[in-house]
ModelCIF file with pLDDT and N, C-alpha, C, O atoms, coordinates in Angstrom:
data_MODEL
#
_entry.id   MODEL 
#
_entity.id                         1 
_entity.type                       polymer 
_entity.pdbx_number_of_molecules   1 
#
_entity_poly.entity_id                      1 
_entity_poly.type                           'polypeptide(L)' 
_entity_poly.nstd_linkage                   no 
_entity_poly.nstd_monomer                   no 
_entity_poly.pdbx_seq_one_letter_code       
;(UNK)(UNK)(UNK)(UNK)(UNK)(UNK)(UNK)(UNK)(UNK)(UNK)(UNK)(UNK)(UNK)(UNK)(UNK)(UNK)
(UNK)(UNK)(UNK)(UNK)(UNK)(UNK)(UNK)(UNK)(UNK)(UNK)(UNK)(UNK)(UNK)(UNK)(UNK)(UNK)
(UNK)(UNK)(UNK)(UNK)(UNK)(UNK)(UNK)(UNK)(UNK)(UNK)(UNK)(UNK)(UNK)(UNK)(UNK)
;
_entity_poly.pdbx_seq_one_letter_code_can   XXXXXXXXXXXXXXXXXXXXXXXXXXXXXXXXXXXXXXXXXXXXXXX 
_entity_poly.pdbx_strand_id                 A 
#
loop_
_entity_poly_seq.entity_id 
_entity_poly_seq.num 
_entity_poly_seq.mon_id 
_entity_poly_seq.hetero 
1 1  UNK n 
1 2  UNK n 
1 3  UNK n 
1 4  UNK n 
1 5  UNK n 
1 6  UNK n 
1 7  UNK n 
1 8  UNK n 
1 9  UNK n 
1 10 UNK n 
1 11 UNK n 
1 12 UNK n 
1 13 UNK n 
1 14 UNK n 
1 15 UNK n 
1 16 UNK n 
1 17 UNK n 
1 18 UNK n 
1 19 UNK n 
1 20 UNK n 
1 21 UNK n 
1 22 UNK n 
1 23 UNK n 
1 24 UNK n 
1 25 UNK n 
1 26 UNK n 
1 27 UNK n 
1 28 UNK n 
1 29 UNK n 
1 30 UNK n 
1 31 UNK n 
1 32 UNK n 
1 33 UNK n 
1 34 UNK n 
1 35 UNK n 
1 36 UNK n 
1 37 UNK n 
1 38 UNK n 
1 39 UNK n 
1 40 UNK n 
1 41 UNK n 
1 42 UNK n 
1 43 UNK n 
1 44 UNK n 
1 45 UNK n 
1 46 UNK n 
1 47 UNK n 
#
_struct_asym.id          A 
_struct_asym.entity_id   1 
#
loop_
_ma_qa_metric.id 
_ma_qa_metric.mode 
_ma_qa_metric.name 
_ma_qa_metric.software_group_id 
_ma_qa_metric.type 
1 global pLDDT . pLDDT 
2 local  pLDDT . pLDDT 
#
_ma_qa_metric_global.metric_id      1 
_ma_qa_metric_global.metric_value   87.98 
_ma_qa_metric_global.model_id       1 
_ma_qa_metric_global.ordinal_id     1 
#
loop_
_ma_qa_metric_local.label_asym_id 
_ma_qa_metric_local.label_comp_id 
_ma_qa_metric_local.label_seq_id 
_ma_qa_metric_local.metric_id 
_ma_qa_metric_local.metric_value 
_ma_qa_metric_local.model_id 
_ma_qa_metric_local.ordinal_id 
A UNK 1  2 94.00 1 1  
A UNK 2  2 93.00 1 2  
A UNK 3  2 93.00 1 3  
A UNK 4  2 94.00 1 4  
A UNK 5  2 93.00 1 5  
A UNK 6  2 93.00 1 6  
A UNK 7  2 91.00 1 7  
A UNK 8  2 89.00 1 8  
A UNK 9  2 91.00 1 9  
A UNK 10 2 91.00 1 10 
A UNK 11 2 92.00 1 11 
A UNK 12 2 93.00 1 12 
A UNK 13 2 93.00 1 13 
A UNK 14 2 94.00 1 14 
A UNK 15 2 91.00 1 15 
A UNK 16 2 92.00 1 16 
A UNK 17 2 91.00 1 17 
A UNK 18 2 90.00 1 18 
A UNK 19 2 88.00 1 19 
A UNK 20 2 87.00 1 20 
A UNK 21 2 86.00 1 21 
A UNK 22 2 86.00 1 22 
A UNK 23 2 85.00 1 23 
A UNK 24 2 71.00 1 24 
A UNK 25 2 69.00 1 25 
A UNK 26 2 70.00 1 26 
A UNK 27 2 74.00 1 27 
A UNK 28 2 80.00 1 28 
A UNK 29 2 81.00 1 29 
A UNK 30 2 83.00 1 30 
A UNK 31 2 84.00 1 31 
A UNK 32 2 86.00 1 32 
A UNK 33 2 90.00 1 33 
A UNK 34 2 93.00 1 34 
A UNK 35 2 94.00 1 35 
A UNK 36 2 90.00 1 36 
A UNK 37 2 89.00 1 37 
A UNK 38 2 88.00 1 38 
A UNK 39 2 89.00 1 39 
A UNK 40 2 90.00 1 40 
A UNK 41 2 88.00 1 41 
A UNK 42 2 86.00 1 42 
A UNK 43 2 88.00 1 43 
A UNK 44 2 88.00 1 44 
A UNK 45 2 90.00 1 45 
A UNK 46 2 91.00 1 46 
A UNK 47 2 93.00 1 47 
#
loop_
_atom_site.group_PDB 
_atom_site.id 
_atom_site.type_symbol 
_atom_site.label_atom_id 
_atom_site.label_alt_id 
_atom_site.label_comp_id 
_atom_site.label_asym_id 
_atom_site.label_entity_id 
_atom_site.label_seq_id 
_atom_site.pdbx_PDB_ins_code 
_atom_site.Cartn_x 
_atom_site.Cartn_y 
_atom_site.Cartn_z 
_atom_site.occupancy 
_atom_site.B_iso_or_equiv 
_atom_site.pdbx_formal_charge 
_atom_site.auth_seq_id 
_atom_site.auth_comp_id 
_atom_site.auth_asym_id 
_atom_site.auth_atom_id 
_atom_site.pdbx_PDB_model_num 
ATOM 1   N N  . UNK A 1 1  ? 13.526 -7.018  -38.375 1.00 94.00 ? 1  UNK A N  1 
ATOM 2   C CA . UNK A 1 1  ? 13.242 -6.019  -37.349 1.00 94.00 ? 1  UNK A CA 1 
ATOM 3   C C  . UNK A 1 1  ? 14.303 -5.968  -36.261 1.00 94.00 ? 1  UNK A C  1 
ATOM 4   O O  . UNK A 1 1  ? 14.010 -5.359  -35.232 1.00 94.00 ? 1  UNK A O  1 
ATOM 5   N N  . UNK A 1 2  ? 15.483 -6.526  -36.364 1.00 93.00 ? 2  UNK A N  1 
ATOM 6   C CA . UNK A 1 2  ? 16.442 -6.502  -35.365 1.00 93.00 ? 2  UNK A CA 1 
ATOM 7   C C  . UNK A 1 2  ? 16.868 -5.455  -35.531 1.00 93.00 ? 2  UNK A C  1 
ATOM 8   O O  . UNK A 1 2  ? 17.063 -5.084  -36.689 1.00 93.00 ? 2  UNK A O  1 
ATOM 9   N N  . UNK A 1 3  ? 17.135 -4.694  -34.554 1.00 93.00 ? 3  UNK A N  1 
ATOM 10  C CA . UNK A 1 3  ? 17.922 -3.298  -34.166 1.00 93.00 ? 3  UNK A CA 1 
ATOM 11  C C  . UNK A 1 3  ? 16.246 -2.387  -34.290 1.00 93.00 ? 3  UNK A C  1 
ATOM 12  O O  . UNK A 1 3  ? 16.308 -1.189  -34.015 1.00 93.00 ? 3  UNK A O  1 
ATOM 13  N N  . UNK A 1 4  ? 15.073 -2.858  -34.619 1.00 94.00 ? 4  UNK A N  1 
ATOM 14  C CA . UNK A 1 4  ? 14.316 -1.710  -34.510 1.00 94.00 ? 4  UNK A CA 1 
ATOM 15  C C  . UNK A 1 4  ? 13.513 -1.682  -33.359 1.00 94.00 ? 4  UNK A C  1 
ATOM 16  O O  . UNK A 1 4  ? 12.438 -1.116  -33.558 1.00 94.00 ? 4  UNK A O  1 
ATOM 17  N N  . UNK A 1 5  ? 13.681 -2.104  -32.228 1.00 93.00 ? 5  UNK A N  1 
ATOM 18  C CA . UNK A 1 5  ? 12.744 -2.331  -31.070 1.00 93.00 ? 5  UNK A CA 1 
ATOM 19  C C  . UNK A 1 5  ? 13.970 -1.627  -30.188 1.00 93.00 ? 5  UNK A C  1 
ATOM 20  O O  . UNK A 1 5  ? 15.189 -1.658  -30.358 1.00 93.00 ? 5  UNK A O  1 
ATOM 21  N N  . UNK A 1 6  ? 13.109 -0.951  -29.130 1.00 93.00 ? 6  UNK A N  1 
ATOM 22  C CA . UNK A 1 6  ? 13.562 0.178   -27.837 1.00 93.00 ? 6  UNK A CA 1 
ATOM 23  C C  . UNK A 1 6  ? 13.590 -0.342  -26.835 1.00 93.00 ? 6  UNK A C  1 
ATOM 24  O O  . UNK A 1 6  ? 12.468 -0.831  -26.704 1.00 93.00 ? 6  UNK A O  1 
ATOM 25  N N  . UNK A 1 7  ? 14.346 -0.639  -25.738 1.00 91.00 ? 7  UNK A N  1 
ATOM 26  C CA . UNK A 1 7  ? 13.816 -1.217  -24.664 1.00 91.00 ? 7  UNK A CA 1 
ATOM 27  C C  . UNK A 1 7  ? 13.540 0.239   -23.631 1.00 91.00 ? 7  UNK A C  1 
ATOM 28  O O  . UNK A 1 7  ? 14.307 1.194   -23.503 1.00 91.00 ? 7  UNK A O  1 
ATOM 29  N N  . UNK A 1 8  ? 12.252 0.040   -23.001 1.00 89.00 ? 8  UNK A N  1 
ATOM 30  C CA . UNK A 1 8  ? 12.352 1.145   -21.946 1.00 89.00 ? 8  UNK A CA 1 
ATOM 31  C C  . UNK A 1 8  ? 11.982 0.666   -20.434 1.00 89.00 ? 8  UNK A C  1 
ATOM 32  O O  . UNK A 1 8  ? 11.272 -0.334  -20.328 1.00 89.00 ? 8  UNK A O  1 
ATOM 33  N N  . UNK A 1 9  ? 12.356 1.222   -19.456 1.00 91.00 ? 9  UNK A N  1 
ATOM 34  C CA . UNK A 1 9  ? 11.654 0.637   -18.056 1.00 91.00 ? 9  UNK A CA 1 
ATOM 35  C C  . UNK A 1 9  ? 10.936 1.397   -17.727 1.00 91.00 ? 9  UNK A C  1 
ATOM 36  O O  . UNK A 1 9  ? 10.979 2.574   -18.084 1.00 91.00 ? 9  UNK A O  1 
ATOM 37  N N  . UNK A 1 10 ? 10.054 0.881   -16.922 1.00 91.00 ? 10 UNK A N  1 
ATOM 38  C CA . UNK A 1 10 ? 9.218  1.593   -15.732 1.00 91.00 ? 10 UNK A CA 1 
ATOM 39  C C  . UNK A 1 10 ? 8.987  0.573   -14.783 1.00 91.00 ? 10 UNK A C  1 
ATOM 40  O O  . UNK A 1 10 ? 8.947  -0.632  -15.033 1.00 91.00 ? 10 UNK A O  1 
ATOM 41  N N  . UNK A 1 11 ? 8.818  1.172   -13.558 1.00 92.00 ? 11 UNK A N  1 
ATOM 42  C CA . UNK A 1 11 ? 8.388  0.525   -12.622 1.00 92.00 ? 11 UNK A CA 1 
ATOM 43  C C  . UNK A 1 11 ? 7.273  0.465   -12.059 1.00 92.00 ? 11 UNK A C  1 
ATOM 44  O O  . UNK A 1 11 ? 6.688  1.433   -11.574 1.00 92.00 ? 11 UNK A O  1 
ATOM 45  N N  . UNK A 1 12 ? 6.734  -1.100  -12.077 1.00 93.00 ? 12 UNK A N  1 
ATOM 46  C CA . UNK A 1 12 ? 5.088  -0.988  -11.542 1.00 93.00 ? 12 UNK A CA 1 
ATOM 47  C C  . UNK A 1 12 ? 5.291  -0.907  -10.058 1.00 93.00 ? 12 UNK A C  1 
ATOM 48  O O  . UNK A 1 12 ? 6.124  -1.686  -9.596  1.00 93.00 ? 12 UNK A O  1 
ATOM 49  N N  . UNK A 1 13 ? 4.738  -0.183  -9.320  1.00 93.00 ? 13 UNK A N  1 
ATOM 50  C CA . UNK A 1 13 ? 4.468  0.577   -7.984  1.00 93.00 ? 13 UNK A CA 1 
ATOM 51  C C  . UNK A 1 13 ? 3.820  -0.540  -7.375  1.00 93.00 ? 13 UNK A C  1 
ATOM 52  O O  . UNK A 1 13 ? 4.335  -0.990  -6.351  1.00 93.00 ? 13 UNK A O  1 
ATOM 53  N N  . UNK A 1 14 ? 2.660  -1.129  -7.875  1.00 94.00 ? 14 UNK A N  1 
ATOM 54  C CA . UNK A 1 14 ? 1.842  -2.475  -7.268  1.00 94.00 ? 14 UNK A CA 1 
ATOM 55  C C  . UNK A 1 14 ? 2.888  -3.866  -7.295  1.00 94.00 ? 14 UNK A C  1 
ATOM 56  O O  . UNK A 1 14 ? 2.956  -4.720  -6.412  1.00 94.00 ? 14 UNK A O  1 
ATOM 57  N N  . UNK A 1 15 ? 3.577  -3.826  -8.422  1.00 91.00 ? 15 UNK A N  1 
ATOM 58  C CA . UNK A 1 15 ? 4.422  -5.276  -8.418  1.00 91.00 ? 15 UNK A CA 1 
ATOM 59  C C  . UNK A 1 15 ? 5.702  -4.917  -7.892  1.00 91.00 ? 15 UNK A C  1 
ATOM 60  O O  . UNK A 1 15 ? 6.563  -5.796  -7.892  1.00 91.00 ? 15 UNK A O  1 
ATOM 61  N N  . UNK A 1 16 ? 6.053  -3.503  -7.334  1.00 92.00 ? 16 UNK A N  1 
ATOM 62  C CA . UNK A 1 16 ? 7.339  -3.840  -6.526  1.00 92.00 ? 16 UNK A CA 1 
ATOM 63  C C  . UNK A 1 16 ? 6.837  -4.116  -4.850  1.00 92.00 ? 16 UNK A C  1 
ATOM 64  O O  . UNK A 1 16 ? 7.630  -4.539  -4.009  1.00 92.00 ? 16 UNK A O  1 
ATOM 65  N N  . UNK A 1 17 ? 5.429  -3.805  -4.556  1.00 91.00 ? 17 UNK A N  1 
ATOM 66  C CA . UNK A 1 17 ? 5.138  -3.775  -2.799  1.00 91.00 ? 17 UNK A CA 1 
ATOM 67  C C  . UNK A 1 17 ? 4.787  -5.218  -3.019  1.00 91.00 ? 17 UNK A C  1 
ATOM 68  O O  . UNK A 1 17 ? 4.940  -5.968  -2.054  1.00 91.00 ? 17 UNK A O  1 
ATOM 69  N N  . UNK A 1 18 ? 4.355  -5.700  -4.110  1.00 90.00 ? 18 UNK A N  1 
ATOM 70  C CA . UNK A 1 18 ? 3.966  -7.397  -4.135  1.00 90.00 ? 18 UNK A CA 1 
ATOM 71  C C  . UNK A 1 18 ? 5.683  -8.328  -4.117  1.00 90.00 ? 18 UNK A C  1 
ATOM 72  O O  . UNK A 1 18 ? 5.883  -9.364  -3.482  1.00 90.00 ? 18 UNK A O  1 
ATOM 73  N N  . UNK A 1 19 ? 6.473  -7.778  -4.775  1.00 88.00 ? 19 UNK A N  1 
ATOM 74  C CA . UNK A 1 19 ? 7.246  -8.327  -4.587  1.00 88.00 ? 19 UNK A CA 1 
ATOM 75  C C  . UNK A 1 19 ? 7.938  -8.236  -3.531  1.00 88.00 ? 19 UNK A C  1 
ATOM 76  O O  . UNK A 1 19 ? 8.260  -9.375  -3.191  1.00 88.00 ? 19 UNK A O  1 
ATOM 77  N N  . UNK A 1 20 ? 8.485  -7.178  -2.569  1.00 87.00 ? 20 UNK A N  1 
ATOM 78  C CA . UNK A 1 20 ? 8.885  -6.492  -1.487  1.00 87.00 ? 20 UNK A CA 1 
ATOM 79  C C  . UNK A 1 20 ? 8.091  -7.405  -0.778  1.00 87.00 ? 20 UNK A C  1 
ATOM 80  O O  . UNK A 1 20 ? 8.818  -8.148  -0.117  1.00 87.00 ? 20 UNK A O  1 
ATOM 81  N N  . UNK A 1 21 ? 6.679  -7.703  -0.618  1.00 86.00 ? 21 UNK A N  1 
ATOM 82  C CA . UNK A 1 21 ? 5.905  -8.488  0.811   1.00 86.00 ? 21 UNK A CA 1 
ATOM 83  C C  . UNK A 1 21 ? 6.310  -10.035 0.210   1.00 86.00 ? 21 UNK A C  1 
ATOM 84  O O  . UNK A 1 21 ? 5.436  -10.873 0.437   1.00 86.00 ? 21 UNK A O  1 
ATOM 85  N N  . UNK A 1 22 ? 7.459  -10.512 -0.492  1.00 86.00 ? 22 UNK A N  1 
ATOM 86  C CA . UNK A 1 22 ? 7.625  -11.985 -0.808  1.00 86.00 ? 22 UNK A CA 1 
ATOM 87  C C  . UNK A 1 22 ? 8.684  -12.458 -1.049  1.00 86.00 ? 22 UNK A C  1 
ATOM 88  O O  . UNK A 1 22 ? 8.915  -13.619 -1.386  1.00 86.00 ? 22 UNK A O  1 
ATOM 89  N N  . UNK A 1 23 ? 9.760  -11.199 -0.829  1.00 85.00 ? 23 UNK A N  1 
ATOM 90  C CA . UNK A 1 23 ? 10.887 -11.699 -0.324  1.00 85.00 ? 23 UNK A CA 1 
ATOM 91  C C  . UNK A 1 23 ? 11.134 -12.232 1.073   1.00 85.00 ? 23 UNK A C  1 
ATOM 92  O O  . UNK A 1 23 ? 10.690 -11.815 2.143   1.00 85.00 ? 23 UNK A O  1 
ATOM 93  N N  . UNK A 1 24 ? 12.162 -13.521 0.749   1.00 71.00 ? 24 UNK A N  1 
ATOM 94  C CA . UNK A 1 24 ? 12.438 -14.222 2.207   1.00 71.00 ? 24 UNK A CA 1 
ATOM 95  C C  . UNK A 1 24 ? 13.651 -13.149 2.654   1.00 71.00 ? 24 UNK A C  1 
ATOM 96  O O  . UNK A 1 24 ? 14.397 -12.374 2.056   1.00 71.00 ? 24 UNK A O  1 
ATOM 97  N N  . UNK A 1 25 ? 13.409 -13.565 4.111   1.00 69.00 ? 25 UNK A N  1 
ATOM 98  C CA . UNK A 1 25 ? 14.335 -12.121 5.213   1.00 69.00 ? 25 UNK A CA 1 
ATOM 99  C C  . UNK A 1 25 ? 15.734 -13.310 5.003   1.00 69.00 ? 25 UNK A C  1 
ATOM 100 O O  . UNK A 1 25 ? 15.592 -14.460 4.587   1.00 69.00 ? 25 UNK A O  1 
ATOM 101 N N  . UNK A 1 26 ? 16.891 -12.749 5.361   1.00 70.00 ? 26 UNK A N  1 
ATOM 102 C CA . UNK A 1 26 ? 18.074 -13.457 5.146   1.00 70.00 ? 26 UNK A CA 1 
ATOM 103 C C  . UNK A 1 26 ? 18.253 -14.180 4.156   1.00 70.00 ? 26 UNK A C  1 
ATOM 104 O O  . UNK A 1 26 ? 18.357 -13.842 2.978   1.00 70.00 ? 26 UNK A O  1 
ATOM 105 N N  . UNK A 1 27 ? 18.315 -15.721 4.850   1.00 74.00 ? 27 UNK A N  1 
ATOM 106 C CA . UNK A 1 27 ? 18.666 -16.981 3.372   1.00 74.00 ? 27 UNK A CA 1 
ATOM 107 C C  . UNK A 1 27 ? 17.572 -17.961 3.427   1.00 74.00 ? 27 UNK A C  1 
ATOM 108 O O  . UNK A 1 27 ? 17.659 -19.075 2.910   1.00 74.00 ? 27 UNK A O  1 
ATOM 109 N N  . UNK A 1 28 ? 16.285 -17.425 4.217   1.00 80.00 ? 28 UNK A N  1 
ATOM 110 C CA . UNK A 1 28 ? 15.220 -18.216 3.647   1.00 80.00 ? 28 UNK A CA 1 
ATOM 111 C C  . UNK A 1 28 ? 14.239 -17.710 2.750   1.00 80.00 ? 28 UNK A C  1 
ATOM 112 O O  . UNK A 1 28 ? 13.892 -16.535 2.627   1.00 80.00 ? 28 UNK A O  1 
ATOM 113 N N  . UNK A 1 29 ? 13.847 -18.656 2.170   1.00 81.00 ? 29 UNK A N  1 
ATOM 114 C CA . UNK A 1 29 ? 13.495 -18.455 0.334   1.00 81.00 ? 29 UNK A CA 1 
ATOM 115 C C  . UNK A 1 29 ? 11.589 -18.131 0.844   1.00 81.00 ? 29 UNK A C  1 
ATOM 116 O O  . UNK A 1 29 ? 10.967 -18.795 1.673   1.00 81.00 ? 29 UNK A O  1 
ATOM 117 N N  . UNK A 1 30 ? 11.141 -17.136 0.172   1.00 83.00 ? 30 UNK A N  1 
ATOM 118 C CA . UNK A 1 30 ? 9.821  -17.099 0.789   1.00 83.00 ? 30 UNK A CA 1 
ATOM 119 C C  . UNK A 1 30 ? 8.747  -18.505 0.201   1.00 83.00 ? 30 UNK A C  1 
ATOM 120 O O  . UNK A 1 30 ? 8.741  -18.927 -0.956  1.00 83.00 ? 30 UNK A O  1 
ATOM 121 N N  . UNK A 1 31 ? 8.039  -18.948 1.160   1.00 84.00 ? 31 UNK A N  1 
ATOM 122 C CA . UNK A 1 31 ? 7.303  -19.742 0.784   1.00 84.00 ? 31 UNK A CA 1 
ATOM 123 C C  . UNK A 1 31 ? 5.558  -19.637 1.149   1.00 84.00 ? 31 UNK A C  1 
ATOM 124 O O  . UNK A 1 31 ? 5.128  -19.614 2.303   1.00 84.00 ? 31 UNK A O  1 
ATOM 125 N N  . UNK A 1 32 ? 4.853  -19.593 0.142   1.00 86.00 ? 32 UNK A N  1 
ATOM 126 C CA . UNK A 1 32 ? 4.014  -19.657 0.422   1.00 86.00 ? 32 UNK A CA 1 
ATOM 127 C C  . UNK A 1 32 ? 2.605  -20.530 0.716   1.00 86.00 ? 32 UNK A C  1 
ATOM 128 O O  . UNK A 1 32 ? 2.310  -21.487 0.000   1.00 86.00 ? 32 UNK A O  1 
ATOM 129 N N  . UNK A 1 33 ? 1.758  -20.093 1.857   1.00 90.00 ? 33 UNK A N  1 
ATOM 130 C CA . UNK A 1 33 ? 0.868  -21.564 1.831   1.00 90.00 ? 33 UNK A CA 1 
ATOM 131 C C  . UNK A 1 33 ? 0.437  -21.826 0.873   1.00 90.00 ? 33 UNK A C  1 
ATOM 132 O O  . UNK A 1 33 ? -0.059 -20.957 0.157   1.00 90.00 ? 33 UNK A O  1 
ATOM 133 N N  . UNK A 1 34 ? 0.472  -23.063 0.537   1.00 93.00 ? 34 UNK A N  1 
ATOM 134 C CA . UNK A 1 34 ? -0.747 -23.590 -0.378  1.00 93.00 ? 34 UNK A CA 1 
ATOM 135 C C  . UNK A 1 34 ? -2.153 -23.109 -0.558  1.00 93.00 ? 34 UNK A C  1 
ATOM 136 O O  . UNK A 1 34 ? -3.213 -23.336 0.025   1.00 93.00 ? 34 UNK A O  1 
ATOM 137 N N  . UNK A 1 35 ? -1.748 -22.278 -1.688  1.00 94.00 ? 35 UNK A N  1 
ATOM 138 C CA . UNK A 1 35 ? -3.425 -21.797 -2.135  1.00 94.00 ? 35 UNK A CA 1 
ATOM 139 C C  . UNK A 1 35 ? -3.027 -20.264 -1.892  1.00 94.00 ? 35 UNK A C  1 
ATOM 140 O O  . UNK A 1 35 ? -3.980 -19.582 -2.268  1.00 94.00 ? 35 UNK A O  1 
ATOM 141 N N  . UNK A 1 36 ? -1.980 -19.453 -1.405  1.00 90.00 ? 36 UNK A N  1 
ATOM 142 C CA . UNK A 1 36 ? -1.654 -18.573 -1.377  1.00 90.00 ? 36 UNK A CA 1 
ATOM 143 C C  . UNK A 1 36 ? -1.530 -17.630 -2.392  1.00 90.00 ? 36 UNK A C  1 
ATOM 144 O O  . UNK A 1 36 ? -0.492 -17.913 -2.990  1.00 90.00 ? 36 UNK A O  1 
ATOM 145 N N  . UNK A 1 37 ? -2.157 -16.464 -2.990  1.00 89.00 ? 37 UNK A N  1 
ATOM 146 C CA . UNK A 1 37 ? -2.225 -15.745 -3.996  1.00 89.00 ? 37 UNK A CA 1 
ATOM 147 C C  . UNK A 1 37 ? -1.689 -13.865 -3.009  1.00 89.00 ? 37 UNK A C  1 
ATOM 148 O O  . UNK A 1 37 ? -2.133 -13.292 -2.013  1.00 89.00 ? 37 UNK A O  1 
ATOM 149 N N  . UNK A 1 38 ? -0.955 -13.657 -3.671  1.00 88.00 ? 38 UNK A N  1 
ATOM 150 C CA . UNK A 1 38 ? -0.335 -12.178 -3.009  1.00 88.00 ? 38 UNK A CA 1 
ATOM 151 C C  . UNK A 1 38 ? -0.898 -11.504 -4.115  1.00 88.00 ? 38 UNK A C  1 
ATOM 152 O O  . UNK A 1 38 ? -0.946 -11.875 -5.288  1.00 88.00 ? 38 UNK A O  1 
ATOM 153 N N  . UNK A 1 39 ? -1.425 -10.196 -3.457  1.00 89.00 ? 39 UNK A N  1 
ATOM 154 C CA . UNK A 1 39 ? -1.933 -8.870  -4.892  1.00 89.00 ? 39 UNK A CA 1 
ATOM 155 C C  . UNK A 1 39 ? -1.800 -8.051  -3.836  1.00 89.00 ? 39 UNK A C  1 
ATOM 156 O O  . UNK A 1 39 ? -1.352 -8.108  -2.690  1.00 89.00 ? 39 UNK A O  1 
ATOM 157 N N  . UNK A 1 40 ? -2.511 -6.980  -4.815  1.00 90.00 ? 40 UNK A N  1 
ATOM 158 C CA . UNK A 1 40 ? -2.333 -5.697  -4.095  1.00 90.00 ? 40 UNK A CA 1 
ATOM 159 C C  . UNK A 1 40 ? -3.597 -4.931  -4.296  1.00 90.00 ? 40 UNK A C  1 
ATOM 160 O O  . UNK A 1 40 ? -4.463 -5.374  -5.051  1.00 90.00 ? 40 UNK A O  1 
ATOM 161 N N  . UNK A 1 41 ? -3.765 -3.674  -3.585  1.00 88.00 ? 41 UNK A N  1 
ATOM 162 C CA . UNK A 1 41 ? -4.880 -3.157  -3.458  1.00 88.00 ? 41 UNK A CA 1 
ATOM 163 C C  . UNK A 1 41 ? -4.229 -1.749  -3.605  1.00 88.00 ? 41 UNK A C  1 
ATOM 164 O O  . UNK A 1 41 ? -3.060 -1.546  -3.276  1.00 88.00 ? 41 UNK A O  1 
ATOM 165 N N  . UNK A 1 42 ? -5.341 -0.436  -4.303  1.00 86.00 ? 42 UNK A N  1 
ATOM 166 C CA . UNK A 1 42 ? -4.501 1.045   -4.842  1.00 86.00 ? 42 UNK A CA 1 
ATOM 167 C C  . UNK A 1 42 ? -5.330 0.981   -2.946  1.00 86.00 ? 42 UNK A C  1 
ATOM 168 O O  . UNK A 1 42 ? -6.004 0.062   -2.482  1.00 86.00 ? 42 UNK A O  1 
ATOM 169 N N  . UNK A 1 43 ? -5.006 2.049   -2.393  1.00 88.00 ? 43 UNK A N  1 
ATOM 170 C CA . UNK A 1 43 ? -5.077 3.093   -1.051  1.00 88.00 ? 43 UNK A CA 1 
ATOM 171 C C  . UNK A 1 43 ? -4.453 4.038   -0.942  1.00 88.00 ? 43 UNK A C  1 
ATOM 172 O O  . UNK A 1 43 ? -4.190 4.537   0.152   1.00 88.00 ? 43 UNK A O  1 
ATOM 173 N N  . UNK A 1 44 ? -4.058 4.516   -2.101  1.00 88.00 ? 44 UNK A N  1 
ATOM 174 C CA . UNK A 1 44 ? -3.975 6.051   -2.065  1.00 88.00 ? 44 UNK A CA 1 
ATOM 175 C C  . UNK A 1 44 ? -5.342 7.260   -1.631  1.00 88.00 ? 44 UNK A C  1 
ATOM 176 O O  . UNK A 1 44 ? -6.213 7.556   -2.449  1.00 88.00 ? 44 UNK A O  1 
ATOM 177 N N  . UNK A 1 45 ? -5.299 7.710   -0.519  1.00 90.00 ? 45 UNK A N  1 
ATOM 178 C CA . UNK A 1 45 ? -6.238 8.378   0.075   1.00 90.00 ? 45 UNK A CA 1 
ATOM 179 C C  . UNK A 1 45 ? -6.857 9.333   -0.875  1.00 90.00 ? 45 UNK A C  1 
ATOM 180 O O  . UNK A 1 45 ? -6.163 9.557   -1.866  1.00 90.00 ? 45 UNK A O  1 
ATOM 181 N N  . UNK A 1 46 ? -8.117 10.015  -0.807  1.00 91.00 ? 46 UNK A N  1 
ATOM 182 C CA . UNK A 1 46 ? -8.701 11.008  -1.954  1.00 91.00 ? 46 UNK A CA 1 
ATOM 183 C C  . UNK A 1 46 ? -7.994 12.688  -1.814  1.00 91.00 ? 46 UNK A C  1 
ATOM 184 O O  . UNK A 1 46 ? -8.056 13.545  -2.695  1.00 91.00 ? 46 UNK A O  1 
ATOM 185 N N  . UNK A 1 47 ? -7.346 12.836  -0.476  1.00 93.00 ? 47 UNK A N  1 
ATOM 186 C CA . UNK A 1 47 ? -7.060 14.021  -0.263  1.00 93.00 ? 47 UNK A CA 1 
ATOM 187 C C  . UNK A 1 47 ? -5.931 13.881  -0.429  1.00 93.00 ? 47 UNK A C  1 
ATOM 188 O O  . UNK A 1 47 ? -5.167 14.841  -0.322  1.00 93.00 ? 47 UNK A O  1 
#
């Protein structure tokens, strides 16, 4: 099966604002507290 697989992207919208809130600012590395779990929540308004 080599050469028969596609690679395609997309971008998950929830795992780039999760990742975006866990980058460290400058040259410190983000760290999180112990027991710390980052997610995300949809809030896209109904109107």
């Amino acid at each position: 099966n080599d050469g028969w697989y596609t690679a395609h992207k997309k971008v998950c919208q929830s795992c780039a604002a999760r990742e975006r809130s866990t980058q460290g600012i400058g040259k410190e590395p983000y760290k999180p507290d112990p027991g710390e779990r980052v997610y995300t929540s949809y809030d896209r308004p109904t109107d």
